[in-house]
Protein backbone atom coordinates (compact mmCIF):
# COMPACT_ATOMS: atom_id res chain seq x y z
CA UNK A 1 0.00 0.00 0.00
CA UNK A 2 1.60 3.44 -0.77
CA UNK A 3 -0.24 7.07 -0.95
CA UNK A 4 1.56 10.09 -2.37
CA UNK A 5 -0.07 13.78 -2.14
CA UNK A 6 0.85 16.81 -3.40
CA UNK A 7 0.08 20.54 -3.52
CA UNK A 8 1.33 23.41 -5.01
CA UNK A 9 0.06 27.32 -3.89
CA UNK A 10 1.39 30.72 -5.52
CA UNK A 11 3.09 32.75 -3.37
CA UNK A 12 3.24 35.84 -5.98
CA UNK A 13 2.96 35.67 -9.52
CA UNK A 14 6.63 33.87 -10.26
CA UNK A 15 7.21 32.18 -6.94
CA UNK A 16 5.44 28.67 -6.20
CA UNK A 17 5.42 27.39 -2.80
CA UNK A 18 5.23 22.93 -3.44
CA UNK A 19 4.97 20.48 -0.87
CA UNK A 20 4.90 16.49 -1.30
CA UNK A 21 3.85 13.88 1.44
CA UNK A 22 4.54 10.25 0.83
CA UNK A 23 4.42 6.90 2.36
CA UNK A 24 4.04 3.25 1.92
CA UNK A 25 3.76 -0.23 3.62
CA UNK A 26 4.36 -3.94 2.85
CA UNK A 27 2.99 -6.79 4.51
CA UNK A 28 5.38 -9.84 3.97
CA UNK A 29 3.94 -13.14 2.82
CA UNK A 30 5.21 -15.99 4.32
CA UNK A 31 8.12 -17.95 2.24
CA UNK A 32 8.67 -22.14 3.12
CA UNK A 33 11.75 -23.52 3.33
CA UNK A 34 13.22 -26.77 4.48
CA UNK A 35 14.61 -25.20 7.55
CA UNK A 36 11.35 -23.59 8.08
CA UNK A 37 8.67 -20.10 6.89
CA UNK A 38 9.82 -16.58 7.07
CA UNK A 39 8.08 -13.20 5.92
CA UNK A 40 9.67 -12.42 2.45
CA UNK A 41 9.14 -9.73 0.10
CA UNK A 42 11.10 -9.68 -3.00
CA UNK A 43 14.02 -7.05 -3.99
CA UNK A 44 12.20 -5.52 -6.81
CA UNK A 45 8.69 -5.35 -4.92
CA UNK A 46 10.55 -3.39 -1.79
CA UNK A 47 10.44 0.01 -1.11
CA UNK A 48 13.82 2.57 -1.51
CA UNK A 49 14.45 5.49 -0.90
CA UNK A 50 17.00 8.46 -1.89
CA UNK A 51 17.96 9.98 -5.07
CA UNK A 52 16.80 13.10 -7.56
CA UNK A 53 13.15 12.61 -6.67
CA UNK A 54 12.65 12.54 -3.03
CA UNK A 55 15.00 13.10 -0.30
CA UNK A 56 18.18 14.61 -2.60
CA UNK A 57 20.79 14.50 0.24
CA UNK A 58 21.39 10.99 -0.90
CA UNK A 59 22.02 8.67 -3.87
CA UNK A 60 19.87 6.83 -5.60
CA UNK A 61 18.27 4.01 -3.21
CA UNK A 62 20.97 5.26 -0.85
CA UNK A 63 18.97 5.95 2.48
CA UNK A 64 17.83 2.95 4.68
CA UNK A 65 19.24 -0.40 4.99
CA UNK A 66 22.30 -1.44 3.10
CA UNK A 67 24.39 -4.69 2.88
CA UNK A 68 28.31 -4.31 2.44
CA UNK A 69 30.66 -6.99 0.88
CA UNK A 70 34.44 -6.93 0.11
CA UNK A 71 36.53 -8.98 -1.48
CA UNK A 72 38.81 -11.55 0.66
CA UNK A 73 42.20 -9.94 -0.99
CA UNK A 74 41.41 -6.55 1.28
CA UNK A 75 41.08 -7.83 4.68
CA UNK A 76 44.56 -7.95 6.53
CA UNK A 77 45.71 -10.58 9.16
CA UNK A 78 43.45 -9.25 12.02
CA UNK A 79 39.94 -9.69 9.63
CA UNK A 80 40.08 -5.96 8.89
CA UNK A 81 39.93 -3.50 5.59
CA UNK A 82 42.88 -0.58 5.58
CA UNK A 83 41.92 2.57 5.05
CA UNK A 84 43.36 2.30 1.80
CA UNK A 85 41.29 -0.11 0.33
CA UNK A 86 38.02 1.20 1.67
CA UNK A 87 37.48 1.75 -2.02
CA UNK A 88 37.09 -1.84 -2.88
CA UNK A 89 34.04 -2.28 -0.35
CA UNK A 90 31.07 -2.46 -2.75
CA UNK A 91 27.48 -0.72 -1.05
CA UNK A 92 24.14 -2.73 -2.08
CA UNK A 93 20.73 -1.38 -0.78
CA UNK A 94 18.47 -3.82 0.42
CA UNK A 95 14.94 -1.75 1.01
CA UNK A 96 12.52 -2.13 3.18
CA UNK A 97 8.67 -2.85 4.04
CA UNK A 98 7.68 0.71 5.85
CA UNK A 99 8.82 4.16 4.07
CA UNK A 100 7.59 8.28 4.77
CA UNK A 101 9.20 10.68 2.61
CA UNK A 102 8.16 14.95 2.69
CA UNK A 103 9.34 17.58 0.75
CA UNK A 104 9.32 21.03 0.53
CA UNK A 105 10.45 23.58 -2.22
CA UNK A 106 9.92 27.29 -3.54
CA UNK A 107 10.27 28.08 -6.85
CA UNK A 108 11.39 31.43 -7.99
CA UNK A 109 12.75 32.65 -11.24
CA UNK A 110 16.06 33.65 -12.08
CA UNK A 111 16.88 37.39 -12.71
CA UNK A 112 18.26 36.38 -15.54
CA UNK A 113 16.26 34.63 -18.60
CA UNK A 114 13.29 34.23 -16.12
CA UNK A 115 11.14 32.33 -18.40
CA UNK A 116 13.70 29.98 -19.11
CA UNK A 117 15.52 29.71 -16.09
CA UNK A 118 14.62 28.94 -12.30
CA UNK A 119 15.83 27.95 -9.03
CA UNK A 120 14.73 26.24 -6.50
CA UNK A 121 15.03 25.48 -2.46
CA UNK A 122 13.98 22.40 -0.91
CA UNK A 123 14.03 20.69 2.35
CA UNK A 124 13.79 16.96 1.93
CA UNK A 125 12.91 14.38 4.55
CA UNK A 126 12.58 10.33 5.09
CA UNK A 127 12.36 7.31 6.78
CA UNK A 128 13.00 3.43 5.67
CA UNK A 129 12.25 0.68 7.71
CA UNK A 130 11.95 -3.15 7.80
CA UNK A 131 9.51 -3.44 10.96
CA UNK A 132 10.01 -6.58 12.69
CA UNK A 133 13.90 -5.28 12.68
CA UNK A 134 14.21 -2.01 14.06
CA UNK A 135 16.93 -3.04 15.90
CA UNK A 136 19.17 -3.07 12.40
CA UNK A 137 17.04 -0.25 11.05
CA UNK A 138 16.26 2.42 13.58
CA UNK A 139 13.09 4.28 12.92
CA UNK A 140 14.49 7.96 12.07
CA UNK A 141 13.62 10.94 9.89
CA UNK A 142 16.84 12.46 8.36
CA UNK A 143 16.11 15.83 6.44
CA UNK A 144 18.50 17.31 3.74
CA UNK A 145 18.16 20.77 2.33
CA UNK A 146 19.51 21.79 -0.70
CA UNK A 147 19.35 23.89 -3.90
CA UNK A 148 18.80 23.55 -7.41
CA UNK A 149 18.34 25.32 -11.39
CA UNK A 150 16.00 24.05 -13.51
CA UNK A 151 16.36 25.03 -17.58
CA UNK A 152 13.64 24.76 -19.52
CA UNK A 153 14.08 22.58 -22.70
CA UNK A 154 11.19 20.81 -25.09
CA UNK A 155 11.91 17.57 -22.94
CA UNK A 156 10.95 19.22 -19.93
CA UNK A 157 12.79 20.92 -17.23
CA UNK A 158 16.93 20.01 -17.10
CA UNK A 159 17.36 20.16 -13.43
CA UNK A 160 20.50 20.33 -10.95
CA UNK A 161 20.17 19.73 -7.77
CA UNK A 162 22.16 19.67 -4.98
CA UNK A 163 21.49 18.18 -1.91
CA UNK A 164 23.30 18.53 1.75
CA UNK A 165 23.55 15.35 3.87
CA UNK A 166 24.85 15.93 7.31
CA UNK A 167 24.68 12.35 8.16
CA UNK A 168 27.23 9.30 8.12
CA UNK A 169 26.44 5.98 5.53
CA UNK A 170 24.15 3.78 7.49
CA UNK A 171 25.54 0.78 9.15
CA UNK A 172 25.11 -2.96 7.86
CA UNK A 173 26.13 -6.24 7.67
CA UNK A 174 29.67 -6.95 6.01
CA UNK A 175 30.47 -9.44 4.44
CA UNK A 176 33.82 -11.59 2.34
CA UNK A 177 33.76 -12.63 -0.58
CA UNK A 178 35.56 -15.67 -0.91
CA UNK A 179 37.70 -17.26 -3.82
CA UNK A 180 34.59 -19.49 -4.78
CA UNK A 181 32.56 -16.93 -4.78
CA UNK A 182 30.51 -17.67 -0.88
CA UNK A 183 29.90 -15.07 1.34
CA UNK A 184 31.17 -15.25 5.11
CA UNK A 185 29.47 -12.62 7.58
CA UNK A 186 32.38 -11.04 8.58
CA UNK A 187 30.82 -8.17 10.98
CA UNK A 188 27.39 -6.95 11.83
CA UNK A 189 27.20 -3.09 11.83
CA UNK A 190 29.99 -1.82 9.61
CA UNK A 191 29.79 1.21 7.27
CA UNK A 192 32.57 3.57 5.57
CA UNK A 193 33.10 6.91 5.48
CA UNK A 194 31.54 9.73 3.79
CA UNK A 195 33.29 11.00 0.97
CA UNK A 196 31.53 14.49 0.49
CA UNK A 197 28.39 16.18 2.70
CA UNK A 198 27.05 17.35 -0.81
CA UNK A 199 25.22 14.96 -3.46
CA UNK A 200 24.31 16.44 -7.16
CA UNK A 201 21.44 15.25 -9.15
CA UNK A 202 21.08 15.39 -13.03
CA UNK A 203 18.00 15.14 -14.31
CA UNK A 204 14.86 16.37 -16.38
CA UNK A 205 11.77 17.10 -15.08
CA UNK A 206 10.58 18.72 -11.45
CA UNK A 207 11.72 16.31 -9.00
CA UNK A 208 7.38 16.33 -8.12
């Protein structure tokens, strides 16, 4: 189930005032397996969140729970990565079954080219969740404002859009990759470091 409402109101003339509420929920079917039935909800039928259209401090399907694997070669004698080869540790989002997203933005025109050229201020924020599992996936709302240009082109809109993220990569399970290709758990919270506090989005079209 998933709802999504929007509104936009006029502040003058040239500046629009837009607001977006959104939010969704999954209830997990039970899966059988020889070792027993667990809830289980597909990748592709799970919720994600982050990237150009909703909360633009982060990458695409970057906020919520993520999954983090490595290959064997990286790990030293004591089981852990150098800083060095941080680089090598590969990120994969893994969604979730409860999701709230809001944004906010005003719309003006540019001083320059005004019917061709506007920008924009937004205040993004959002939530992903696997219930059952809060423990791993901490119920918070983590809000990103940012800025943005929008171009108008017969396509639609070119937009830029940057995005400020105060926060550190969320924590998840690590894992090795072996020489045959098997995964060993390896550590339960792990995450690396931020590279930059500021994400830019490409795009056409308003982000809603």
């Amino acid at each position: 189930m998933q709802s999504d409402l929007a509104w936009y109101y006029p502040l003058t003339r040239s500046v629009t005032l837009a607001w977006r509420i959104r939010g969704g929920l999954l209830w997990s079917p039970q899966a059988s397996f020889d070792s027993g039935s667990v809830s289980f909800v597909p990748p592709d039928q799970r919720f994600y969140v982050g990237g150009p259209n909703d909360v633009r401090g982060f990458d695409r399907n970057e906020l919520g729970p993520v999954v983090y694997t490595a290959p064997a070669s990286v790990f030293d004698s004591a089981g852990a990565i150098p800083a060095d080869s941080l680089g090598q540790v590969r990120s994969y989002p893994s969604g979730g079954n409860t999701f709230a997203v809001g944004n906010v933005e005003v719309r003006i025109p540019s001083p320059i080219w005004p019917s061709r050229v506007r920008f924009a201020f937004f205040v993004d924020a959002g939530t992903l969740l696997e219930r059952g599992k809060v423990a791993l996936t901490p119920a918070r709302i983590l809000v990103t404002p940012g800025a943005g240009i929008r171009i108008a082109t017969p396509l639609g809109p070119a937009r830029v859009d940057v995005g400020y993220n105060p926060y550190a990569r969320a924590e998840g399970p690590l894992y090795r990759i072996e020489t045959n290709g098997d995964l060993t758990l390896v550590r339960d919270a792990f995450s690396v470091p931020r590279g930059s506090r500021y994400t830019v989005h490409i795009t056409v079209g308003q982000a809603f």
